[in-house]
N, C-alpha and C. Protein backbone atom coordinates (compact mmCIF):
# COMPACT_ATOMS: atom_id res chain seq x y z
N UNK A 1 93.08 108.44 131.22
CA UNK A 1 92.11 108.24 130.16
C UNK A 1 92.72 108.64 128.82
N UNK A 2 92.68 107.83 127.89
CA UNK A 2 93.34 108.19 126.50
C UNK A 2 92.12 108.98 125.68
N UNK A 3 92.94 110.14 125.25
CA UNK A 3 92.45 110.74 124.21
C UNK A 3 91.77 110.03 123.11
N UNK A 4 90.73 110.20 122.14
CA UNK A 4 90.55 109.73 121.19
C UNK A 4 90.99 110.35 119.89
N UNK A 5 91.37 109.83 119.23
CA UNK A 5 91.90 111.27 117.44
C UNK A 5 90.72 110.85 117.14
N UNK A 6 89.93 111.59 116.23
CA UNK A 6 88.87 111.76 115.12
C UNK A 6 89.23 111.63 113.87
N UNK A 7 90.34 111.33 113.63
CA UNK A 7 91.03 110.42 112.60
C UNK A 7 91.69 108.98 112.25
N UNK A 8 91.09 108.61 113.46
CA UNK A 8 91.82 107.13 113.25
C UNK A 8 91.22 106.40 114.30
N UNK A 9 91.03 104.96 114.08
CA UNK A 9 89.88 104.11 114.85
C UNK A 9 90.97 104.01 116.35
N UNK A 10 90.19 102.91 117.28
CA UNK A 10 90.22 102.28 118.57
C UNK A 10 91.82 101.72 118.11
N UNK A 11 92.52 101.07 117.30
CA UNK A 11 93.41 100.39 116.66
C UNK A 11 94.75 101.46 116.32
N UNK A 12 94.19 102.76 116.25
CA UNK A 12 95.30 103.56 115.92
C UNK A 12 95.75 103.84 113.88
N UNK A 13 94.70 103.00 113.47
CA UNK A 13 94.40 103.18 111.90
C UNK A 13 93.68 103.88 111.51
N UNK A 14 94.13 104.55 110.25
CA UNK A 14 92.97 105.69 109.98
C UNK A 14 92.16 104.99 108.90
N UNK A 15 90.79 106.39 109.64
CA UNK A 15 89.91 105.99 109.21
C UNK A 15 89.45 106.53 107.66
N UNK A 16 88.15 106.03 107.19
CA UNK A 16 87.72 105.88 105.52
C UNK A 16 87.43 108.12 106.03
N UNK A 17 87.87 108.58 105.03
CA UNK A 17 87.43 109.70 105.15
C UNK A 17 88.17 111.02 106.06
N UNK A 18 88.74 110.63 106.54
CA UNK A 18 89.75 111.70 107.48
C UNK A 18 90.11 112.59 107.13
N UNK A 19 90.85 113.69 107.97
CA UNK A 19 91.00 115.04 107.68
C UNK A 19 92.80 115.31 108.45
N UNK A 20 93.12 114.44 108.53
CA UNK A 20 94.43 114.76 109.23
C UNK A 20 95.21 115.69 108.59
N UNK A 21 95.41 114.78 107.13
CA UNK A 21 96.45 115.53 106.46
C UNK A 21 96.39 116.36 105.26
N UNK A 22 95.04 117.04 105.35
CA UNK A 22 94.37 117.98 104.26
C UNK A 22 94.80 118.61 104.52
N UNK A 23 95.66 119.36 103.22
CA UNK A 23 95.91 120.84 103.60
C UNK A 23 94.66 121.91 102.92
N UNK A 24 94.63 123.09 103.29
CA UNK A 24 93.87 124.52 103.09
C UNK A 24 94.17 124.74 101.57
N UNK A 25 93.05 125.29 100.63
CA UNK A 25 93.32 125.41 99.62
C UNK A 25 94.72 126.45 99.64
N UNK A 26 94.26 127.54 100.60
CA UNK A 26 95.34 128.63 100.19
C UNK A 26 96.64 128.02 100.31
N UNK A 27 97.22 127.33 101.58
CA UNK A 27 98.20 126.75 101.86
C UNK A 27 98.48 125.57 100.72
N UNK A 28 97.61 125.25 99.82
CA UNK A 28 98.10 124.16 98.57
C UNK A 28 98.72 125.30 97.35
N UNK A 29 97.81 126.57 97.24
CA UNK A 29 98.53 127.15 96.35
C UNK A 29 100.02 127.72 97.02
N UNK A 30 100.08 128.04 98.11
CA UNK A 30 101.36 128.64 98.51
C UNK A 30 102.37 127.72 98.48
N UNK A 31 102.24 126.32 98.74
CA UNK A 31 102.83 125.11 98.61
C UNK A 31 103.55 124.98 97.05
N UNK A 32 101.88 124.95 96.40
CA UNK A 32 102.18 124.68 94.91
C UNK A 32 103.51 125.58 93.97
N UNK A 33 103.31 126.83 94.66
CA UNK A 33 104.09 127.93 93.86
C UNK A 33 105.49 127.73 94.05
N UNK A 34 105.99 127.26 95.99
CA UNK A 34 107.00 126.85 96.05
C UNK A 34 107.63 125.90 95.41
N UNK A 35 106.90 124.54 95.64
CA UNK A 35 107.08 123.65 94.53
C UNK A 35 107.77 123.28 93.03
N UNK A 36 107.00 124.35 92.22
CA UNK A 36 107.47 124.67 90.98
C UNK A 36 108.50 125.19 90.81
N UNK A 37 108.61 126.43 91.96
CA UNK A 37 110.22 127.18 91.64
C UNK A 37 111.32 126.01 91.87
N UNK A 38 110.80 125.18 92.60
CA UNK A 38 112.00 124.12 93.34
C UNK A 38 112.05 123.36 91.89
N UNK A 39 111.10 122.69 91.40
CA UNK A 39 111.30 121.84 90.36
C UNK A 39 112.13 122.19 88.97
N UNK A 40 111.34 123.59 88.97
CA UNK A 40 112.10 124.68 87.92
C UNK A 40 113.08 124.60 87.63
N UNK A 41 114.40 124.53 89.20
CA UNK A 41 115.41 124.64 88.98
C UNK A 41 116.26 123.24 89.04
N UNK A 42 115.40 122.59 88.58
CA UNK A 42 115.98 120.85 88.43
C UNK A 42 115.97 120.46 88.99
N UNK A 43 115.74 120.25 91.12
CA UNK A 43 115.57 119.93 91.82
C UNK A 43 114.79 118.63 92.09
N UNK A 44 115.01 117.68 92.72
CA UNK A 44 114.07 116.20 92.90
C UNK A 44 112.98 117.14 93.69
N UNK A 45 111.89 115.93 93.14
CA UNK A 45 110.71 115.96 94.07
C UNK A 45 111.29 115.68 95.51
N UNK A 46 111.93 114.57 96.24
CA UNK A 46 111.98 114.44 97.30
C UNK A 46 112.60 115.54 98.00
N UNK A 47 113.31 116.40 97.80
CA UNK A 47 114.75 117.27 98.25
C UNK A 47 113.37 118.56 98.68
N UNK A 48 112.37 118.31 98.03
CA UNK A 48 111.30 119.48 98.11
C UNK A 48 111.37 119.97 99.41
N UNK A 49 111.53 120.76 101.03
CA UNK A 49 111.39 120.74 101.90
C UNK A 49 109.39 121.20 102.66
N UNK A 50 109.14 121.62 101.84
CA UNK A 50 107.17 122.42 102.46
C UNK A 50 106.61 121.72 102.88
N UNK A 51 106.91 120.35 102.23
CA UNK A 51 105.52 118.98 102.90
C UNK A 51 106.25 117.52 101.70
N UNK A 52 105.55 116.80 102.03
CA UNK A 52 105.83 115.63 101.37
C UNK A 52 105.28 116.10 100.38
N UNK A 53 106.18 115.41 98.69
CA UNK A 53 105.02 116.21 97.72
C UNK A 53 103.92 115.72 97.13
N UNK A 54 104.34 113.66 97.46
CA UNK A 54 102.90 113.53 97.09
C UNK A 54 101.54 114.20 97.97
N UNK A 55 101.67 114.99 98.63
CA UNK A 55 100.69 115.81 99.25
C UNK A 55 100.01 117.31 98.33
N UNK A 56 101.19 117.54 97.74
CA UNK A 56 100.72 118.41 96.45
C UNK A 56 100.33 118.00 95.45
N UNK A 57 100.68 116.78 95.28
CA UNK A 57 100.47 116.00 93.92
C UNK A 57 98.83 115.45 93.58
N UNK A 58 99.00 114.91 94.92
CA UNK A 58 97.42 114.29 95.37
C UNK A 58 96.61 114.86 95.74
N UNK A 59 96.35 116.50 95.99
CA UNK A 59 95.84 117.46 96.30
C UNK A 59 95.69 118.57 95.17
N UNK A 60 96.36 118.53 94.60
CA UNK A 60 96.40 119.40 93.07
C UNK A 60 95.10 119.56 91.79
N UNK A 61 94.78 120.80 91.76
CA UNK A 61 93.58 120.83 90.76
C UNK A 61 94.43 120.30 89.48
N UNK A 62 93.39 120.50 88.69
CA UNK A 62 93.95 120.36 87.04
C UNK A 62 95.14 121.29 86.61
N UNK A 63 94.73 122.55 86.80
CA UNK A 63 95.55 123.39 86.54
C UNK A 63 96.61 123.90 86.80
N UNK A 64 97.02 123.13 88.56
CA UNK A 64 98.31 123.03 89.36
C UNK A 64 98.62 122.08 88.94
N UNK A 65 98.02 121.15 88.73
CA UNK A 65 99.24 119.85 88.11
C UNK A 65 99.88 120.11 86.91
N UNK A 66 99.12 120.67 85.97
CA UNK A 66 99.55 121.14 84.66
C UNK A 66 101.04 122.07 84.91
N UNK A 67 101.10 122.95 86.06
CA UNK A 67 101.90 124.05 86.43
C UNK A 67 103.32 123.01 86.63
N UNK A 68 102.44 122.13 87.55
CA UNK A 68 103.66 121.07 88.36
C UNK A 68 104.48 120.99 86.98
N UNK A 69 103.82 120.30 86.01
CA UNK A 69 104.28 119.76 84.69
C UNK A 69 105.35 120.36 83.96
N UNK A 70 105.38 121.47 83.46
CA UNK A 70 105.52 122.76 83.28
C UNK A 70 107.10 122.93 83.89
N UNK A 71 106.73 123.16 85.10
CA UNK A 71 107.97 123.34 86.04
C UNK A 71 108.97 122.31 86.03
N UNK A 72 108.54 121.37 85.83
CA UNK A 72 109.33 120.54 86.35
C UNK A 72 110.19 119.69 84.57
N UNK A 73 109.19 120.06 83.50
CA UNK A 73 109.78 120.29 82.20
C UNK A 73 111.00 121.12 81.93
N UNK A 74 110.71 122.41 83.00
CA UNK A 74 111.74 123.36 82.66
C UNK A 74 113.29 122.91 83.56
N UNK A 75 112.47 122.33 84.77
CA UNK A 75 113.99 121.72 85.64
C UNK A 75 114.47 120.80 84.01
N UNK A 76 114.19 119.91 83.82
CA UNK A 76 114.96 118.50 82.61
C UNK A 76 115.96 119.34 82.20
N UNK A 77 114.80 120.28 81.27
CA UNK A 77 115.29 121.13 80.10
C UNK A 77 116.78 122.00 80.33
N UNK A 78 116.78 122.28 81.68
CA UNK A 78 117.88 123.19 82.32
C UNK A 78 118.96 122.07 82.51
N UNK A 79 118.54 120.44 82.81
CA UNK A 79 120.10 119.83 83.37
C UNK A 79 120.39 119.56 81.79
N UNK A 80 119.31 119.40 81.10
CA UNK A 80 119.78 119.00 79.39
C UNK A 80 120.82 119.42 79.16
N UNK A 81 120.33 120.74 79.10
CA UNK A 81 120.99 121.89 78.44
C UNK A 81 122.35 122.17 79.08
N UNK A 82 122.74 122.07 80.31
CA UNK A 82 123.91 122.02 80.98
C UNK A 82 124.49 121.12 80.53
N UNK A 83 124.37 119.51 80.20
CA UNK A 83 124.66 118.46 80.02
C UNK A 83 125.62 118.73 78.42
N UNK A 84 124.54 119.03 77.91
CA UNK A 84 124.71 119.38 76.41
C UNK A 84 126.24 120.40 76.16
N UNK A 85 125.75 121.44 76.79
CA UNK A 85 127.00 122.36 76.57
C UNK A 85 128.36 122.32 77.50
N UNK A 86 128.31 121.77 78.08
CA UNK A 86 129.36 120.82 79.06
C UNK A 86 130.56 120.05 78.04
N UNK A 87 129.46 119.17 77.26
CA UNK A 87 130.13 118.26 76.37
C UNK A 87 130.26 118.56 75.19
N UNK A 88 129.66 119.99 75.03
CA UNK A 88 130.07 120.94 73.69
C UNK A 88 131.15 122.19 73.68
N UNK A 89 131.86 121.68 75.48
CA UNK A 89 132.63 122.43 75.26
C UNK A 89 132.21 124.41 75.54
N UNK A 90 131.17 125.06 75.74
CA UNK A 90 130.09 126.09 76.02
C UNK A 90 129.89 126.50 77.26
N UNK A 91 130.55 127.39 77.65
CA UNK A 91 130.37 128.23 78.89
C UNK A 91 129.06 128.70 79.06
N UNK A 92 128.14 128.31 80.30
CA UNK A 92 126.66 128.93 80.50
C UNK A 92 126.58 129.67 81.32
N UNK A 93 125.59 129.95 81.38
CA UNK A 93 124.78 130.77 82.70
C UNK A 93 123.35 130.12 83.08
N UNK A 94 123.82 129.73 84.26
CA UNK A 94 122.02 129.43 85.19
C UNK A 94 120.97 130.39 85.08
N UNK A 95 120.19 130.19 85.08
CA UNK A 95 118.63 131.21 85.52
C UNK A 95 118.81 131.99 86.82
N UNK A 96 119.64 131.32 87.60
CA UNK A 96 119.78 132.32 89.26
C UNK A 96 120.98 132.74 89.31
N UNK A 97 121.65 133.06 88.28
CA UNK A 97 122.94 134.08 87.58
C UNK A 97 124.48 133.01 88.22
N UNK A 98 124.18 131.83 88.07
CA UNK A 98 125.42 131.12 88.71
C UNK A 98 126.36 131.00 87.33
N UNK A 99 127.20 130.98 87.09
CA UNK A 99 128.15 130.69 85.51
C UNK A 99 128.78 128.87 85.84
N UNK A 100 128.47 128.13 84.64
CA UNK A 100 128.79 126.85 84.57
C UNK A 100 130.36 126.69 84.24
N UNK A 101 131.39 126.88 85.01
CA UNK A 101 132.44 127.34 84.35
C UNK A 101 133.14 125.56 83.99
N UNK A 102 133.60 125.99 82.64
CA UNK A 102 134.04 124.23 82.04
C UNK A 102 135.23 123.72 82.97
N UNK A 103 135.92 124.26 83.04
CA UNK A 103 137.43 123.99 83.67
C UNK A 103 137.08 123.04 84.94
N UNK A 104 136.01 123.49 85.86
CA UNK A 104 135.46 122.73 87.34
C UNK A 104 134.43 121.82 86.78
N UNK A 105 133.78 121.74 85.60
CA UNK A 105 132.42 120.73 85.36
C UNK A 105 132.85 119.39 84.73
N UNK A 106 132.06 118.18 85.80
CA UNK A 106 132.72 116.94 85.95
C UNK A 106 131.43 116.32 85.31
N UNK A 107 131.85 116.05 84.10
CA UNK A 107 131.10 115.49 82.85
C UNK A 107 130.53 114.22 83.27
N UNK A 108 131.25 113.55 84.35
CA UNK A 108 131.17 111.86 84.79
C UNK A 108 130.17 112.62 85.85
N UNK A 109 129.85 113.33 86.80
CA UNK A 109 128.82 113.31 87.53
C UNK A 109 127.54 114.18 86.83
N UNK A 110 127.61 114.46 85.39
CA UNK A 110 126.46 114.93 84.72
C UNK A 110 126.02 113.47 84.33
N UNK A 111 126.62 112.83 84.16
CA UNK A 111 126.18 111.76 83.11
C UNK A 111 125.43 110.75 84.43
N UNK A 112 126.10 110.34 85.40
CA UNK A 112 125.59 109.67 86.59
C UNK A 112 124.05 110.42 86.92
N UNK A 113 123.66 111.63 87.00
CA UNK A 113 122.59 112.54 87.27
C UNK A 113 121.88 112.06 86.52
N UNK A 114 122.28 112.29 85.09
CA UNK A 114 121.08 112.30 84.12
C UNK A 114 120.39 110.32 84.17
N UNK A 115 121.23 109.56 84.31
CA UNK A 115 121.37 108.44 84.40
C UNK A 115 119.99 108.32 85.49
N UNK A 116 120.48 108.61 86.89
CA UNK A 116 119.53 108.46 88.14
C UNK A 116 118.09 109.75 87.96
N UNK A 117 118.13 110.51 87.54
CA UNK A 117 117.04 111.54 87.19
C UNK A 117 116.11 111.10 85.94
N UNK A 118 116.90 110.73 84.67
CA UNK A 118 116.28 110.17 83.76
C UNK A 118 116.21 109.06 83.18
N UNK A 119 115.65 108.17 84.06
CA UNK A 119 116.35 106.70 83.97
C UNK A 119 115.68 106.27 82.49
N UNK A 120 114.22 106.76 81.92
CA UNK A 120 113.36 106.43 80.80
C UNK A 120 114.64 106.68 79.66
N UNK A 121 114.78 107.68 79.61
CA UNK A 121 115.82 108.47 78.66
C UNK A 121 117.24 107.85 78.42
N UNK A 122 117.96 108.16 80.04
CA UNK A 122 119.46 107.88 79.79
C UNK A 122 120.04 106.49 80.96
N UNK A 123 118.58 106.05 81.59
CA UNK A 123 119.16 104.98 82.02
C UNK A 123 120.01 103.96 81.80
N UNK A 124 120.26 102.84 82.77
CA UNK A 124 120.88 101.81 82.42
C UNK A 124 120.32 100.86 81.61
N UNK A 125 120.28 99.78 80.58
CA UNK A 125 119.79 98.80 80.00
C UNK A 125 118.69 98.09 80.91
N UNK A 126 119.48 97.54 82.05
CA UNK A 126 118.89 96.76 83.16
C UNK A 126 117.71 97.72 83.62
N UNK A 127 117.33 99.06 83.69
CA UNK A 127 116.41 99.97 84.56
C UNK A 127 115.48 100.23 82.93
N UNK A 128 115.64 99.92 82.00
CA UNK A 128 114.65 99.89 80.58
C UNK A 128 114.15 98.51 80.23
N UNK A 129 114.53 97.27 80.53
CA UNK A 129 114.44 95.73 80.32
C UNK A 129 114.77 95.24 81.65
N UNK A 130 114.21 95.06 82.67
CA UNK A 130 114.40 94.06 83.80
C UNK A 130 114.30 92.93 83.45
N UNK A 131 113.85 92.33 82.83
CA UNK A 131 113.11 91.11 82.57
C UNK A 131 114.02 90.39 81.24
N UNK A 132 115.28 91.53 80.64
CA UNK A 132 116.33 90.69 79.96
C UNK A 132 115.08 90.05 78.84
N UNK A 133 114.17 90.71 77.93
CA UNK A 133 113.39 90.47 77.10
C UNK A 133 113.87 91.06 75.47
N UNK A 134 115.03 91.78 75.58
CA UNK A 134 115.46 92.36 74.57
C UNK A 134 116.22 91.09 73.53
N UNK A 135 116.26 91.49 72.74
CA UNK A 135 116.99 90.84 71.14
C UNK A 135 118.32 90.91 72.08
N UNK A 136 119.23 89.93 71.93
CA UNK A 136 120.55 89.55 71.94
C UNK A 136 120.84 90.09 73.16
N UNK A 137 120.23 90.30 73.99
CA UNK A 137 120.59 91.39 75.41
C UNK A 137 121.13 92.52 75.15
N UNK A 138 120.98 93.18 74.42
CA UNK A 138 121.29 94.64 73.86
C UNK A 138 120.11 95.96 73.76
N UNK A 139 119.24 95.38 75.13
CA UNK A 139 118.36 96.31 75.47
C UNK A 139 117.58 96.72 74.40
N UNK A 140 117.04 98.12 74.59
CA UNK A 140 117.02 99.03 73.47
C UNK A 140 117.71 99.62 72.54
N UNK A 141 118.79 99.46 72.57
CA UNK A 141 119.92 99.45 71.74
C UNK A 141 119.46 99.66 69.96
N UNK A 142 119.17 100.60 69.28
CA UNK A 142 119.03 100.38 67.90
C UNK A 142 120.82 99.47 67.14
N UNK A 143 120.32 99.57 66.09
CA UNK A 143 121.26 98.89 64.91
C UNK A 143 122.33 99.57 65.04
N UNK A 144 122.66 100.66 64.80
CA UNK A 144 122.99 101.68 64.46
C UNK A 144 122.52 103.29 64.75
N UNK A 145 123.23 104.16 65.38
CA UNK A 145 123.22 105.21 65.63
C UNK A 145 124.23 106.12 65.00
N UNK A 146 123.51 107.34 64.01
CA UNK A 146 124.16 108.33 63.72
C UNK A 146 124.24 109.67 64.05
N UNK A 147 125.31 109.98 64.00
CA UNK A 147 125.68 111.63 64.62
C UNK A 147 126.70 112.37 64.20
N UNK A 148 126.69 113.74 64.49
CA UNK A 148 127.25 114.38 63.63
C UNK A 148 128.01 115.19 64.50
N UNK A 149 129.49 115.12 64.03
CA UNK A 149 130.42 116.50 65.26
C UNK A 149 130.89 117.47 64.61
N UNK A 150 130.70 118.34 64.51
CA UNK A 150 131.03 119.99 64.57
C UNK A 150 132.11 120.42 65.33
N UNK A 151 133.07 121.15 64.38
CA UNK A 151 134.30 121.80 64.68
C UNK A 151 133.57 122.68 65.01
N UNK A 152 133.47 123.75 66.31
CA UNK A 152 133.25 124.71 66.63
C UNK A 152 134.51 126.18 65.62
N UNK A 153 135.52 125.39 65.93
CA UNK A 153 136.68 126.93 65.23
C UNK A 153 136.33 126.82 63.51
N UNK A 154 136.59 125.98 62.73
CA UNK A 154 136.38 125.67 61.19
C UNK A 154 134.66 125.48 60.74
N UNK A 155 134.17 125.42 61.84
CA UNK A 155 132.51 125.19 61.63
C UNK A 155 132.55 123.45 60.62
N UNK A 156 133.20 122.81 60.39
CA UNK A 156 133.49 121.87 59.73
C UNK A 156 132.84 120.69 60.20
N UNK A 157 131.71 119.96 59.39
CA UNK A 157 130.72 118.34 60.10
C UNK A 157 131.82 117.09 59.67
N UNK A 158 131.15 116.59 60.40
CA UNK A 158 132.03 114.92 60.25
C UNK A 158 130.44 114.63 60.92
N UNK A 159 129.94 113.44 59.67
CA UNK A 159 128.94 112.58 60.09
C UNK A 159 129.72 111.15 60.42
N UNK A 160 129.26 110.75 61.22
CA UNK A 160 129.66 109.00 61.66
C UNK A 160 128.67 108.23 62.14
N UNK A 161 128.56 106.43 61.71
CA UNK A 161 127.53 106.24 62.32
C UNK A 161 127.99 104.93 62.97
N UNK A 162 127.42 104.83 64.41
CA UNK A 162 128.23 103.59 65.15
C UNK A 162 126.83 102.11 65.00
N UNK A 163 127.74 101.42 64.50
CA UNK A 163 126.56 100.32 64.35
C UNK A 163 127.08 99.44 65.17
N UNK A 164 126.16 97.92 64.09
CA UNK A 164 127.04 96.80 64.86
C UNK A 164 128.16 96.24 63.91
N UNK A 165 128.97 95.69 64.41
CA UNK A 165 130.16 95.38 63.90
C UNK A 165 129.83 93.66 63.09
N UNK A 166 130.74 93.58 62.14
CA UNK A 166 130.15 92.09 61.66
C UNK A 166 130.97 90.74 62.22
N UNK A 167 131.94 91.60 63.44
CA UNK A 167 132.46 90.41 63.97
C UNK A 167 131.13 89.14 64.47
């Protein structure tokens, strides 16, 4: 004689209303807290190990999602900032006392990261315009971009600005 679940019809589909995969408030905050530390430290949502996270996500009051937010601002902010001083040449320190030492940091797999992590930001053309709707196929691409490099030893600026060329 087969069991019946109380979650899912004669068919083996669940049903309007179920309780399978609710978690316990307490167990959402204990979830939630893990969560954040994970995100905190730049970590993907998927790599999360506690539960799937759209299960926290989709279960989350106002005020845990806000946290989620938060946390997971501070993960960006941390690969930024690695990213940044990497290519500025700037010896760091992690939040969990690890030292970023320059000599071993492979600038080509920061840039690939930030690429696949922040595709809005530092994606590819093709992952910002699928649809090849841009001016001249040059994506988002402005006219011209200016920036400024700093001698760290002379403290000395050099502004430059890369446009388009009038070939």
């Amino acid at each position: 004689m087969k069991e019946e679940n109380p979650g899912k019809d004669s068919a083996g589909k669940f049903i309007k209303g179920h309780k399978l995969s609710s978690i316990s408030k307490k167990d959402l905050e204990i979830l939630v807290e893990q969560y954040c530390i994970h995100r905190a430290k730049g970590l993907d949502k998927q790599s999360f190990k506690g539960c799937d996270y759209r299960s926290i996500v989709n279960n989350a009051s106002i005020l845990q999602t806000e946290k989620i937010r938060v946390a997971e601002a501070e993960g960006w902010a941390l690969w930024e900032t690695v990213a940044m001083n990497v290519a500025l040449g700037i010896a760091d320190i992690l939040p969990d006392g690890r030292k970023v030492e320059l000599s071993k940091s492979n600038t080509t797999m920061i840039i690939f990261m930030l690429k696949n992590k922040m595709k809005t930001q530092y994606g590819e053309l093709s992952d910002k315009d699928p649809a090849g709707t841009s001016d001249k196929g040059k994506g988002a691409l402005p006219a011209s971009v200016p920036f400024t490099i700093i001698d760290p030893q002379t403290n000395q600026t050099l502004n430059l600005d890369i446009g388009e060329s009038d070939e």
